[in-house]
N, C-alpha and C. Protein backbone atom coordinates (compact mmCIF):
# COMPACT_ATOMS: atom_id res chain seq x y z
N UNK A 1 17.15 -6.52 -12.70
CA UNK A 1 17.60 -7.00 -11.40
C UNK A 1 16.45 -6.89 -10.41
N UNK A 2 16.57 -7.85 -9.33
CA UNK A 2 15.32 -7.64 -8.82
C UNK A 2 16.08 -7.99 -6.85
N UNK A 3 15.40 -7.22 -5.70
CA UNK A 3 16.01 -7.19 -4.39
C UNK A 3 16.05 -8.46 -4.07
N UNK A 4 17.22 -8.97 -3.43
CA UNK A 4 16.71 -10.49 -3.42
C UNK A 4 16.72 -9.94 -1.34
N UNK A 5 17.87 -8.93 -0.76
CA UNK A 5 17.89 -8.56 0.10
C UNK A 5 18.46 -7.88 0.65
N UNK A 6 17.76 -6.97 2.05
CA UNK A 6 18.49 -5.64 2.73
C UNK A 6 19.02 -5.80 3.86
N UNK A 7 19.96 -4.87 4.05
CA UNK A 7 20.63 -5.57 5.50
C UNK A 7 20.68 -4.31 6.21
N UNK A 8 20.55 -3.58 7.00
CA UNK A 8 20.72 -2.30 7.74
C UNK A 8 21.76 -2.10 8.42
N UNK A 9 22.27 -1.27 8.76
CA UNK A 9 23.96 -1.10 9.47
C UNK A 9 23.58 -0.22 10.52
N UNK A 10 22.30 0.48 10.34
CA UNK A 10 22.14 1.43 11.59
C UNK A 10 22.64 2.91 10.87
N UNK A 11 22.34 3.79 11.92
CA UNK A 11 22.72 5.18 11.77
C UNK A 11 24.16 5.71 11.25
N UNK A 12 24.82 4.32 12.09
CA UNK A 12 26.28 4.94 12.28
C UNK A 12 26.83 4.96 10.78
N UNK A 13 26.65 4.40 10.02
CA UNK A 13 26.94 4.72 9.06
C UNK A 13 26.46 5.12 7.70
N UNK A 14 26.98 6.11 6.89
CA UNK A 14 26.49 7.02 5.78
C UNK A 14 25.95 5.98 4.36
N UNK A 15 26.58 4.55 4.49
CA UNK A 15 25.43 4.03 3.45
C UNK A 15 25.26 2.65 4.75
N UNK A 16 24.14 2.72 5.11
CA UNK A 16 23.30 1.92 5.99
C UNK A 16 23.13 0.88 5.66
N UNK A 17 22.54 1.02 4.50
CA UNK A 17 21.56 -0.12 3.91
C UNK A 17 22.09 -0.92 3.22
N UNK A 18 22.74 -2.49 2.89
CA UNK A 18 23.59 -3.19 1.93
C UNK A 18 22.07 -4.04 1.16
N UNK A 19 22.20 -3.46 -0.35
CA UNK A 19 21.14 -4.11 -0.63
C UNK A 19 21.52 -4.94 -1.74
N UNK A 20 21.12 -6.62 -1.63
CA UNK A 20 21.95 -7.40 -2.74
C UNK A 20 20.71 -7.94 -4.00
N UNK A 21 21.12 -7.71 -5.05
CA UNK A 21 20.12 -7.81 -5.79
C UNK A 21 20.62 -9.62 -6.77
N UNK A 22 19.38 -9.87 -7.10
CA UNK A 22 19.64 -11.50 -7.66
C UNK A 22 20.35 -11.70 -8.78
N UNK A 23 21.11 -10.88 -9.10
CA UNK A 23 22.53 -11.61 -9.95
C UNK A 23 23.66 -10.97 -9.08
N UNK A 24 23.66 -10.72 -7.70
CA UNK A 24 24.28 -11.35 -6.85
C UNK A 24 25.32 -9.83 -6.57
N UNK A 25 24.79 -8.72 -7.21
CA UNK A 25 25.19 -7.38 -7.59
C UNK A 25 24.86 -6.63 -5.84
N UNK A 26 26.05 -5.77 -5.16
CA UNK A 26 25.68 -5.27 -3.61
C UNK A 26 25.82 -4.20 -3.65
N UNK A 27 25.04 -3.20 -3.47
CA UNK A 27 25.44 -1.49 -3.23
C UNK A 27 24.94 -1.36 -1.86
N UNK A 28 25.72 -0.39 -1.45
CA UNK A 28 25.42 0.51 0.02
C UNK A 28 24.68 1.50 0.02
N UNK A 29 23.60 2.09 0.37
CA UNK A 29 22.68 3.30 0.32
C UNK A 29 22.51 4.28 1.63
N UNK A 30 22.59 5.14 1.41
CA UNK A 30 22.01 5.95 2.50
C UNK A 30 20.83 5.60 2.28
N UNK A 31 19.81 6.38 3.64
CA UNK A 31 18.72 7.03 3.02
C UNK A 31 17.97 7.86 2.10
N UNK A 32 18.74 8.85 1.76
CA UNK A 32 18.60 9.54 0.57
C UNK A 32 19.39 9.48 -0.49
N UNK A 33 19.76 7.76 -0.69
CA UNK A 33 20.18 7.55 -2.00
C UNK A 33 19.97 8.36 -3.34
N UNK A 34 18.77 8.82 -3.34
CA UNK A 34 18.37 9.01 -4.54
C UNK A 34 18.71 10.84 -4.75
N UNK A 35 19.27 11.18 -3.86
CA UNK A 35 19.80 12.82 -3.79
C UNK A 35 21.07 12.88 -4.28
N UNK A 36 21.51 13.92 -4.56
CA UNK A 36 22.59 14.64 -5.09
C UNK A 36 23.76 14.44 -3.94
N UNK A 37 23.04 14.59 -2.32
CA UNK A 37 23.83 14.41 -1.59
C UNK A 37 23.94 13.07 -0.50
N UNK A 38 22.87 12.14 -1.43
CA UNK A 38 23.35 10.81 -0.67
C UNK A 38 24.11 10.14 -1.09
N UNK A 39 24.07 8.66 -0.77
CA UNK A 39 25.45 7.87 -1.35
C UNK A 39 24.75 6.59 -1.59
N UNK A 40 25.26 6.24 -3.03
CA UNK A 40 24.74 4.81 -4.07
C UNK A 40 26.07 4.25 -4.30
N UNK A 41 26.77 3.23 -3.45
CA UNK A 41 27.91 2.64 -4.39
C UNK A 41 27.93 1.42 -4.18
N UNK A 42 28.30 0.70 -5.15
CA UNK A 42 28.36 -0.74 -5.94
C UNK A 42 29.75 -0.83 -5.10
N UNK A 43 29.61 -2.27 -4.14
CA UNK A 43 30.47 -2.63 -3.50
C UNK A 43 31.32 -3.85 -4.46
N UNK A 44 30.47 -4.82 -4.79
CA UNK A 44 30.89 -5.65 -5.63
C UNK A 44 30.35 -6.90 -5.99
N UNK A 45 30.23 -8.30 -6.31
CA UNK A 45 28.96 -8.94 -6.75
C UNK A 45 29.60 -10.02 -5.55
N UNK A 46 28.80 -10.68 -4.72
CA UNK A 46 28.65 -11.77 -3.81
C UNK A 46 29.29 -13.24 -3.90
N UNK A 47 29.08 -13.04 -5.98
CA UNK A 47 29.32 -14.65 -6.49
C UNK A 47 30.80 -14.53 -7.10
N UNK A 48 30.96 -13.12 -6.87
CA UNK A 48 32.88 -13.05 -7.48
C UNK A 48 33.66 -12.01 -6.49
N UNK A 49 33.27 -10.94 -6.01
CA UNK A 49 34.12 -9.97 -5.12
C UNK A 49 34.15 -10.14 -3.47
N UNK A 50 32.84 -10.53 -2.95
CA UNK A 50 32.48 -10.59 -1.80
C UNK A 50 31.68 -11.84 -0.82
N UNK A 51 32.11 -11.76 0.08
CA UNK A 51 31.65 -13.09 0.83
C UNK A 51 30.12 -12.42 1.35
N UNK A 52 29.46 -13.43 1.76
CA UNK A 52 27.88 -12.96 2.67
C UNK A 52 28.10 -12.40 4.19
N UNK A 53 29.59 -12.77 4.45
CA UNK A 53 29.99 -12.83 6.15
C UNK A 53 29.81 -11.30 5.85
N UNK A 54 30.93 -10.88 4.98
CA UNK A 54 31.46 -9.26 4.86
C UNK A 54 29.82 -8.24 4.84
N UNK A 55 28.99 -8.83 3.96
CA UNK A 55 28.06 -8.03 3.80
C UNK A 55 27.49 -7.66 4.63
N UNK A 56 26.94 -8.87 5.33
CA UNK A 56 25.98 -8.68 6.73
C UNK A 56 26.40 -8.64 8.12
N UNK A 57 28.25 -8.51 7.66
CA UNK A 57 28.42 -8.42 9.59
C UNK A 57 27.62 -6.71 9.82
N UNK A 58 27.86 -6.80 11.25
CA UNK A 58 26.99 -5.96 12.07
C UNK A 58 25.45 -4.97 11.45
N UNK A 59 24.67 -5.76 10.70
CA UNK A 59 23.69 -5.62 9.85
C UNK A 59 22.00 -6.41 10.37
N UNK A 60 21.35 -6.16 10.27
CA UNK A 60 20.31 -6.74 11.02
C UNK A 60 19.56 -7.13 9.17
N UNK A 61 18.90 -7.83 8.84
CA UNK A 61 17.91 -8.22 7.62
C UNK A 61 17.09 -7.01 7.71
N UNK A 62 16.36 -6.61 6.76
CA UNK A 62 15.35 -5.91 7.03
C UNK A 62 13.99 -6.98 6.82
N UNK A 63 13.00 -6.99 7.10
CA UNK A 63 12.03 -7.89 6.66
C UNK A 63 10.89 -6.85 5.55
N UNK A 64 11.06 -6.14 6.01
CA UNK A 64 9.93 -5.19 5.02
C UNK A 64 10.12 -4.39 4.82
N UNK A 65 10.07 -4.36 3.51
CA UNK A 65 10.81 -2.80 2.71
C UNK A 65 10.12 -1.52 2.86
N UNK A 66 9.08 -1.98 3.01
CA UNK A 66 7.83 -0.72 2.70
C UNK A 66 8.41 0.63 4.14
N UNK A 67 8.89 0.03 5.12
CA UNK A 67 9.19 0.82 6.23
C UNK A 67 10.47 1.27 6.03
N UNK A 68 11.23 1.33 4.78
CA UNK A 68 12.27 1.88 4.41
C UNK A 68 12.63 3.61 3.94
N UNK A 69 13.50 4.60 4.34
CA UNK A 69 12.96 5.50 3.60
C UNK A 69 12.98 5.80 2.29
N UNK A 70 12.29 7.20 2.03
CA UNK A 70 11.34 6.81 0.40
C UNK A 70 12.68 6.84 -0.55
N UNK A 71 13.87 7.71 0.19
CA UNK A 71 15.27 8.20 -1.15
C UNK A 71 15.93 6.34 -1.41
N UNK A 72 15.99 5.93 -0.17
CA UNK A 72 16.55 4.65 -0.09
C UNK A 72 15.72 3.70 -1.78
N UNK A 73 14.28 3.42 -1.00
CA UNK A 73 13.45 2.36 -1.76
C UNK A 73 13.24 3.22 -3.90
N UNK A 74 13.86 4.96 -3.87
CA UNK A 74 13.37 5.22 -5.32
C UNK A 74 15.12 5.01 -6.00
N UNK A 75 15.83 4.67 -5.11
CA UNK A 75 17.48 4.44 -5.75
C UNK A 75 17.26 3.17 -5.65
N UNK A 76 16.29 2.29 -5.15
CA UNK A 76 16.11 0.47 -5.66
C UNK A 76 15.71 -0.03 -6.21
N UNK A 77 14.44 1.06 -6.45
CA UNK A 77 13.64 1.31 -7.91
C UNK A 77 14.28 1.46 -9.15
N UNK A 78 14.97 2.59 -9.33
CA UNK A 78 15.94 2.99 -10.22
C UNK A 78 17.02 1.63 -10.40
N UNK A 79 17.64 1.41 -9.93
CA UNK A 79 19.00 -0.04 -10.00
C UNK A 79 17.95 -1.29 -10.55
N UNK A 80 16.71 -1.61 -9.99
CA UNK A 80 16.04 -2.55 -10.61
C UNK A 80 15.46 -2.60 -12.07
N UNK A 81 15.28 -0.96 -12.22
CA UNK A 81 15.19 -0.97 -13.57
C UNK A 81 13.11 -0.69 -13.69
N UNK A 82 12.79 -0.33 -12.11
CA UNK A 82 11.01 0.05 -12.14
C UNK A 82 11.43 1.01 -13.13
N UNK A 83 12.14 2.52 -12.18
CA UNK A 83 11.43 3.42 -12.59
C UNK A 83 13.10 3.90 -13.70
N UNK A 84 12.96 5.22 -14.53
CA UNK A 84 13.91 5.51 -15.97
C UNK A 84 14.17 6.85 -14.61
N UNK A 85 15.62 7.00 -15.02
CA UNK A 85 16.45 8.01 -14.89
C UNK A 85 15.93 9.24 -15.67
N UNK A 86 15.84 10.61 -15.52
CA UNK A 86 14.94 11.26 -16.73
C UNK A 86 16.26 12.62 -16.70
């Protein structure tokens, strides 16, 4: 799977980040997705569970990932399939 795109929700909420990957697959992330005590959950796929309205209301695009934080971008890593679960 590969990011096709991120949407940010802001602070106010505990998974911020709606990130939709190109077979159309959406999870919500904190920032420290990649912790014990953040949050990774699979909302549902775009092309069968969910509309684009739902995803990105009150959500801004992100344009560049690189300014993302690091728990966020190694739980997008991980779902894409860069880096192995160990």
């Amino acid at each position: 799977m590969k990011i096709m795109a991120v949407y940010d929700a802001g602070e106010r909420f505990a998974d911020r980040y709606s990130v939709i990957f190109d077979n159309g697959d959406v999870y919500g992330m904190s920032s420290n997705a990649d912790q014990p005590n953040g949050c990774c959950i699979y909302y549902g796929n775009i092309h069968k569970d969910l509309s684009m309205k739902n995803v990105a209301a009150n959500a801004c695009k992100v344009g560049d990932l690189s300014g993302l934080p690091q728990g966020a971008l190694r739980q997008m890593a991980l779902l894409e399939g860069e880096i192995q679960c160990h």
